[in-house]
Protein backbone atom coordinates (compact mmCIF):
# COMPACT_ATOMS: atom_id res chain seq x y z
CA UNK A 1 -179.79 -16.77 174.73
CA UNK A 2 -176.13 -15.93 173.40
CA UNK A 3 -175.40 -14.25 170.48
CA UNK A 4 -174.50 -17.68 168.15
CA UNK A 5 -177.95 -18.94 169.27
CA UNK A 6 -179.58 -15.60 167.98
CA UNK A 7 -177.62 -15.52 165.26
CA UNK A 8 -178.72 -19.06 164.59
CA UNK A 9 -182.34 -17.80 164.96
CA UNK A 10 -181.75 -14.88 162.51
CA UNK A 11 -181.11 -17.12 159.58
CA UNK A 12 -184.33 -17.69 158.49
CA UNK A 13 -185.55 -14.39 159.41
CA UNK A 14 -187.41 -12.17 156.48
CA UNK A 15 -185.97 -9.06 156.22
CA UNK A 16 -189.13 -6.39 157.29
CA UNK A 17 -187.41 -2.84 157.56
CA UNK A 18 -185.79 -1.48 155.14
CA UNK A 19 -183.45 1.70 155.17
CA UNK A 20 -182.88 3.79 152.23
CA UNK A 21 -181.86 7.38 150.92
CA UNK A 22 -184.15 8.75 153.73
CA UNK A 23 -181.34 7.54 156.32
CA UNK A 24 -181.70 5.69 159.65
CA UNK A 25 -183.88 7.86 161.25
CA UNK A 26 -186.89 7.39 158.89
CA UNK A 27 -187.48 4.09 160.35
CA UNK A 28 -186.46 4.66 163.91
CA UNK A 29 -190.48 4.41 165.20
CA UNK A 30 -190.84 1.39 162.66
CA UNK A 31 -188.32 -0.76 164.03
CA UNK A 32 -189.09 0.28 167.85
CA UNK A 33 -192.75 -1.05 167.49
CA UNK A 34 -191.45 -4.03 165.86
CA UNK A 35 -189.21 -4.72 168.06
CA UNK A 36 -192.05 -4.64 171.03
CA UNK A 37 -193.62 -7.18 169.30
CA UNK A 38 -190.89 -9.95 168.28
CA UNK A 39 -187.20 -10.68 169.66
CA UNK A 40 -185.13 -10.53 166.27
CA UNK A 41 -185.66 -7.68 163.64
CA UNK A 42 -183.31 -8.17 160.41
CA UNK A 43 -182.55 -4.88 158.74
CA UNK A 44 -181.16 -4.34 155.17
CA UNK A 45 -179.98 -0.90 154.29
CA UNK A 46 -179.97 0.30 150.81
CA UNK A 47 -176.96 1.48 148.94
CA UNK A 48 -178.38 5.04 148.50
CA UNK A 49 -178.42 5.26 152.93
CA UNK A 50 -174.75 4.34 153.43
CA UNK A 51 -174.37 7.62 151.81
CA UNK A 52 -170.31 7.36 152.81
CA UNK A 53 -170.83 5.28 155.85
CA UNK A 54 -170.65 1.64 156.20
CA UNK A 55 -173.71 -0.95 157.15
CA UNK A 56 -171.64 -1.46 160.70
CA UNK A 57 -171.42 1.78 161.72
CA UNK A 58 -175.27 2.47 160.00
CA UNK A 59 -176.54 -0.60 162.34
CA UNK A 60 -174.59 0.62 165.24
CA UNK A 61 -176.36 3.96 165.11
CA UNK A 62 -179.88 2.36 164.83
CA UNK A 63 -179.62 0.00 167.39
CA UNK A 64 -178.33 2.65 169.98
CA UNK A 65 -181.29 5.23 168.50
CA UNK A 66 -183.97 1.80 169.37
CA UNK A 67 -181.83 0.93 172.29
CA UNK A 68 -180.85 -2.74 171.15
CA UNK A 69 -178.45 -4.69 170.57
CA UNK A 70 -176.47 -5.24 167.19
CA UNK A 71 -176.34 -9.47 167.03
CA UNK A 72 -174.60 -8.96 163.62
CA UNK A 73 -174.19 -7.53 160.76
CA UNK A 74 -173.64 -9.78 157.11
CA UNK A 75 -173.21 -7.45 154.37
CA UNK A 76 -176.30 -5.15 153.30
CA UNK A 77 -178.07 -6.86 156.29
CA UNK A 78 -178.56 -6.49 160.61
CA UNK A 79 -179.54 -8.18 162.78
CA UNK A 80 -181.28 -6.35 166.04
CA UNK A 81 -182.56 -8.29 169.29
CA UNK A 82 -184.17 -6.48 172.25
């Protein structure tokens, strides 16, 4: 599947982990068992996690943490495939 398909895919997706003040590593385990169980995981972090840094680098850092890869990111919002 290439990544315009995915992101194709994504669209619709509900977003179903969010990331706040707690930072990415709060929902490291979260994501990794969802992840198990469905291709595409959309991610939207909070204002109060970016805490300086932006949602590309934040997404960047979660999917290497979940070892995944970062389909895209569209303002507050990722998009992670495994």
């Amino acid at each position: 599947m290439t990544d315009h398909d995915l992101r194709k895919e994504a669209h619709d997706l509900d977003v179903t982990v969010w990331v706040g003040k707690k930072g990415v590593g709060a929902v490291v385990d979260e994501l990794d068992d969802q992840l198990k169980e469905r291709d595409l995981v959309k991610v939207k972090f909070h204002r109060s996690a970016q805490a300086g840094a932006d949602v590309d680098e934040l997404a960047a850092d979660l999917s290497d943490r979940v070892s995944a890869d970062l389909v895209e990111t569209r303002g507050h919002t990722a998009v992670l495939h495994r």
